[in-house]
Protein backbone atom coordinates (compact mmCIF):
# COMPACT_ATOMS: atom_id res chain seq x y z
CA UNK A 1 0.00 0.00 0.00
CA UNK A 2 0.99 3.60 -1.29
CA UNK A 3 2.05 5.60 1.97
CA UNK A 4 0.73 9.75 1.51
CA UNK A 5 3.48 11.99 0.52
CA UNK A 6 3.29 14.01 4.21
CA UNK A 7 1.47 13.75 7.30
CA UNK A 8 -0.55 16.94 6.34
CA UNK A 9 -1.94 14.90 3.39
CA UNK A 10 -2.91 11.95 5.26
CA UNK A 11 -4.42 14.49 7.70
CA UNK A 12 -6.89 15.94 5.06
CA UNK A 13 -7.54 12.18 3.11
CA UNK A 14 -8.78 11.35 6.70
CA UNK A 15 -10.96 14.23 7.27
CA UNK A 16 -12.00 14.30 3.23
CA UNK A 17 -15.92 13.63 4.29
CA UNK A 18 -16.95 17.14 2.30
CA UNK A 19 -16.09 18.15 -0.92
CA UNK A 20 -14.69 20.80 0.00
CA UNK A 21 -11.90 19.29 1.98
CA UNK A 22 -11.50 17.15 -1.31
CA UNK A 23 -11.05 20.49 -3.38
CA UNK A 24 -8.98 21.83 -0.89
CA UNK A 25 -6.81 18.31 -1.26
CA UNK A 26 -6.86 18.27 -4.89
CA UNK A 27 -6.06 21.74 -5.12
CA UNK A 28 -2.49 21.40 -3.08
CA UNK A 29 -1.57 18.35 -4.96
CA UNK A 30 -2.13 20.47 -8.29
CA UNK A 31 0.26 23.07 -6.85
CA UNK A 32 2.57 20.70 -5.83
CA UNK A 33 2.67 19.00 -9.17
CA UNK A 34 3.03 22.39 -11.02
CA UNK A 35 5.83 23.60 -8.70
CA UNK A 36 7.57 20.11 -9.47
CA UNK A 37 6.80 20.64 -13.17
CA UNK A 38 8.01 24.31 -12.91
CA UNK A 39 11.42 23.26 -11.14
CA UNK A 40 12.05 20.41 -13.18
CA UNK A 41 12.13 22.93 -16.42
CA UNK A 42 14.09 25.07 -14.85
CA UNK A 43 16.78 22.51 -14.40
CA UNK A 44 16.79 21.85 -17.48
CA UNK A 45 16.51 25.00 -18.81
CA UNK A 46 20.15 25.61 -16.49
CA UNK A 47 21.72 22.02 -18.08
CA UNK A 48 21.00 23.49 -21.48
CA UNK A 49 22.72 26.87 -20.47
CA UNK A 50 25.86 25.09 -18.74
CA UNK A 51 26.12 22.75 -21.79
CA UNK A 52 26.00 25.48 -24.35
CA UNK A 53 28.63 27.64 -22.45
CA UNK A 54 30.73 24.56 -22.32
CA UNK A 55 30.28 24.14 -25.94
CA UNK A 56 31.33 27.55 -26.38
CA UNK A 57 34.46 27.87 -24.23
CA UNK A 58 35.67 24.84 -24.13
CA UNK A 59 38.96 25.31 -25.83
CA UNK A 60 39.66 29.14 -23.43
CA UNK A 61 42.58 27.43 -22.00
CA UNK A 62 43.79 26.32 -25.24
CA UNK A 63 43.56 29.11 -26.67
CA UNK A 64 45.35 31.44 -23.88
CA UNK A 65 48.45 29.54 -23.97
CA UNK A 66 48.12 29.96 -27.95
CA UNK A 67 47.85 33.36 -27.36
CA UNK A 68 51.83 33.21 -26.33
CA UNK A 69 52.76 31.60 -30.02
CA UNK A 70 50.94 34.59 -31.46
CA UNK A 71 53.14 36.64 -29.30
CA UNK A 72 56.30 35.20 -30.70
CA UNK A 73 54.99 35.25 -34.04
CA UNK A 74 54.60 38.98 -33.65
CA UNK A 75 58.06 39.63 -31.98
CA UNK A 76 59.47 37.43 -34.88
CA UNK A 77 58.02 39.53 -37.31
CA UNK A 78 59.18 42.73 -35.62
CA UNK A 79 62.60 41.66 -35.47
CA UNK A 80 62.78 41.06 -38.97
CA UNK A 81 61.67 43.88 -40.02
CA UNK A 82 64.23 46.34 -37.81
CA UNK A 83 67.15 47.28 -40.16
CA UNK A 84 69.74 47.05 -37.15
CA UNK A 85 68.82 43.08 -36.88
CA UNK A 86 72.13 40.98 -37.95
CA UNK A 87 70.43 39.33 -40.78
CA UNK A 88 67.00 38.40 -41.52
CA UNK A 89 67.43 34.97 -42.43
CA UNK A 90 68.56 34.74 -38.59
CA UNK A 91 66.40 36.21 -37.14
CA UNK A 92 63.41 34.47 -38.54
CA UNK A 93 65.01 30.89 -38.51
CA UNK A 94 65.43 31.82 -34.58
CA UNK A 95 62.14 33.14 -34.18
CA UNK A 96 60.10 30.41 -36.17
CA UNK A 97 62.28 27.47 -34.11
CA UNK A 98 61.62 29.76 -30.53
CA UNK A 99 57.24 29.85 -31.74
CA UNK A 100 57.71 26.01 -32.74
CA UNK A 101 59.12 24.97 -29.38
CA UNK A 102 57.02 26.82 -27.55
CA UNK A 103 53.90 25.60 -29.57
CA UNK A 104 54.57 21.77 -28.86
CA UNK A 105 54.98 22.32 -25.09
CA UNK A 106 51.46 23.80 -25.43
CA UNK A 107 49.99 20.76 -27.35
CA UNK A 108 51.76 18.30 -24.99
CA UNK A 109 50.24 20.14 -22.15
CA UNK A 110 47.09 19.52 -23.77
CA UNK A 111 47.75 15.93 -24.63
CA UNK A 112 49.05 16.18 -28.20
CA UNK A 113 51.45 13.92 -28.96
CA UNK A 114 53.49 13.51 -32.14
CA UNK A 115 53.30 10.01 -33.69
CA UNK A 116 57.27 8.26 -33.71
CA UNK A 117 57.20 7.15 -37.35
CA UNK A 118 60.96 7.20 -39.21
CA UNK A 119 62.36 3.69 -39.16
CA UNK A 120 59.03 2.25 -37.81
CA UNK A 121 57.52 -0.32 -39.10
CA UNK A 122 54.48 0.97 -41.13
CA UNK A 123 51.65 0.82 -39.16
CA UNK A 124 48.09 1.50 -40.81
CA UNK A 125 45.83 2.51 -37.59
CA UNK A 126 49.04 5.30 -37.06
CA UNK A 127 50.71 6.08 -40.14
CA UNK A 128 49.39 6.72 -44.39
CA UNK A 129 51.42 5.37 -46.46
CA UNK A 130 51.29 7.75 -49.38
CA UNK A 131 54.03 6.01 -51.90
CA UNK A 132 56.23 2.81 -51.34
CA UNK A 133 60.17 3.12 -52.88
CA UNK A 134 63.00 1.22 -53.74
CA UNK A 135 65.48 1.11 -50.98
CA UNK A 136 67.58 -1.64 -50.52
CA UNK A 137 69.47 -0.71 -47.64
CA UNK A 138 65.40 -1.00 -45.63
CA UNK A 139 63.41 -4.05 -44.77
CA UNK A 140 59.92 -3.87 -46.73
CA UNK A 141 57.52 -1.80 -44.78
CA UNK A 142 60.23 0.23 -42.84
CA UNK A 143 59.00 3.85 -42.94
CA UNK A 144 62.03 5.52 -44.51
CA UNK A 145 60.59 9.36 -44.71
CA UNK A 146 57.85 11.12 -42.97
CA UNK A 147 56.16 13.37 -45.36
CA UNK A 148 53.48 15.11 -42.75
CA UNK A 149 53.70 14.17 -38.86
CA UNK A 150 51.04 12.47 -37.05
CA UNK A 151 49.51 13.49 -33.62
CA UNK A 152 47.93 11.44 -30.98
CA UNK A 153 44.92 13.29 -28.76
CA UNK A 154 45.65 11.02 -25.36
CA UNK A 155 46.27 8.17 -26.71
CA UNK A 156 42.85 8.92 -29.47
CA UNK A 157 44.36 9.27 -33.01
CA UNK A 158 44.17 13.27 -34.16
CA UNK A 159 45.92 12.95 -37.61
CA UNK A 160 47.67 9.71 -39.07
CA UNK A 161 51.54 10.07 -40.08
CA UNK A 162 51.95 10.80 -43.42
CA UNK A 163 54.72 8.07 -44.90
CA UNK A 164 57.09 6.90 -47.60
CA UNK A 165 57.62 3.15 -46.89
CA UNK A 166 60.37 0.94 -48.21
CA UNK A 167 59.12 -1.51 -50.52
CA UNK A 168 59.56 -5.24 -51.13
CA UNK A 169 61.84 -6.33 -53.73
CA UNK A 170 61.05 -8.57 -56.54
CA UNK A 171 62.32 -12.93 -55.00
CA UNK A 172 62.21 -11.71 -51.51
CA UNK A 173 60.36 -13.51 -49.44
CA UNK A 174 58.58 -12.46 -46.86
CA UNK A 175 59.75 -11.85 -43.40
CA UNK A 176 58.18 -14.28 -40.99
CA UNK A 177 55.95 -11.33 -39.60
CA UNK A 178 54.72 -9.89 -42.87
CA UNK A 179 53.48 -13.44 -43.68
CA UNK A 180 50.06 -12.35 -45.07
CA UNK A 181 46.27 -14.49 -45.53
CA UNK A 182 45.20 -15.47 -48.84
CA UNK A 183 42.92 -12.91 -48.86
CA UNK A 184 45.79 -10.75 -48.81
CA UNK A 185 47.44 -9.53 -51.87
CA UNK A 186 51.43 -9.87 -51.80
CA UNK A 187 52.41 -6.24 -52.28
CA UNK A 188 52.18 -3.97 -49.21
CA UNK A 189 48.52 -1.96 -48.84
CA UNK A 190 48.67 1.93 -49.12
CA UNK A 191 45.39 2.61 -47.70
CA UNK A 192 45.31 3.05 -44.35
CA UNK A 193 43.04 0.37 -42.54
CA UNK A 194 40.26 1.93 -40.41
């Protein structure tokens, strides 16, 4: 058996021998209700706010410690462009290696990782191979250049190396861990297996 929400409830259910006590009863459960209603939208009305402003400024903290990059982006600039600088070449070869250091201190703070990839063995859920080439000194599928980087999110791929991979050579046979199925084909795959 249902027990009454309060003891002022079960107070007026007892007493309910008019109809107006039941009014009176029905009446403060209606408010109740509509309060409950009324409080419950207003939550979520709050959750949608929060979410959205979450949405919104999610990447502030990212951003501010980009905001120093810009800074020696700027400087960089500046320095190049003052006649008494030493030489321009320098001066921007400094600048641009000083704005790329501090850049990837920022993304490791933030969890982005670069991808190891040159002498690797190729590696399709990390690396795109984008063109397989003769090189003898190289065991097939030995990443041999790294065309774009790849980044890792923590530990979440961001952006797959892009490679150049050693290929095999015509009468080798396989190493015993490139042995492949039948379903296989016996050249190395380019396209990067999702």
């Amino acid at each position: 058996m249902a027990m009454p929400h309060s003891i002022e409830d079960e107070a007026v259910a007892t007493e309910a021998v008019d109809p107006g006590t039941l009014i009176a009863e029905n009446a403060a459960l209606r408010d109740r209700l509509l309060r409950a209603l009324a409080e419950a939208e207003n939550t979520r009305r709050r959750a949608e706010r929060i979410a959205e402003d979450v949405r919104k400024y999610a990447i502030a903290d990212f951003a501010r410690e980009l905001l120093v990059v810009v800074d020696n982006l700027q400087r960089t600039i500046a320095a190049a462009e003052d006649p008494s600088a030493a030489t321009m070449d320098t001066v921007l070869v400094e600048g641009a290696r000083a704005t790329l250091r501090v850049l990837m201190q920022i993304l490791e703070r933030f969890g982005v990782r670069p991808i190891a990839a040159l002498g690797q063995r190729l590696d399709p859920n990390m690396h795109e191979a984008i063109m397989e080439v003769d090189d003898p000194s190289q065991p097939p599928g030995t990443i041999i250049r790294v065309v774009e980087d790849g980044y890792t999110i923590n530990d979440r791929l961001l952006r797959p190396a892009r490679v150049i991979v050693a290929k095999r050579h015509a009468g080798d046979a396989p190493a015993p861990d490139d042995e492949q199925t039948d379903s296989e084909p016996e050249e190395f795959s380019l396209e990067r297996r999702r």
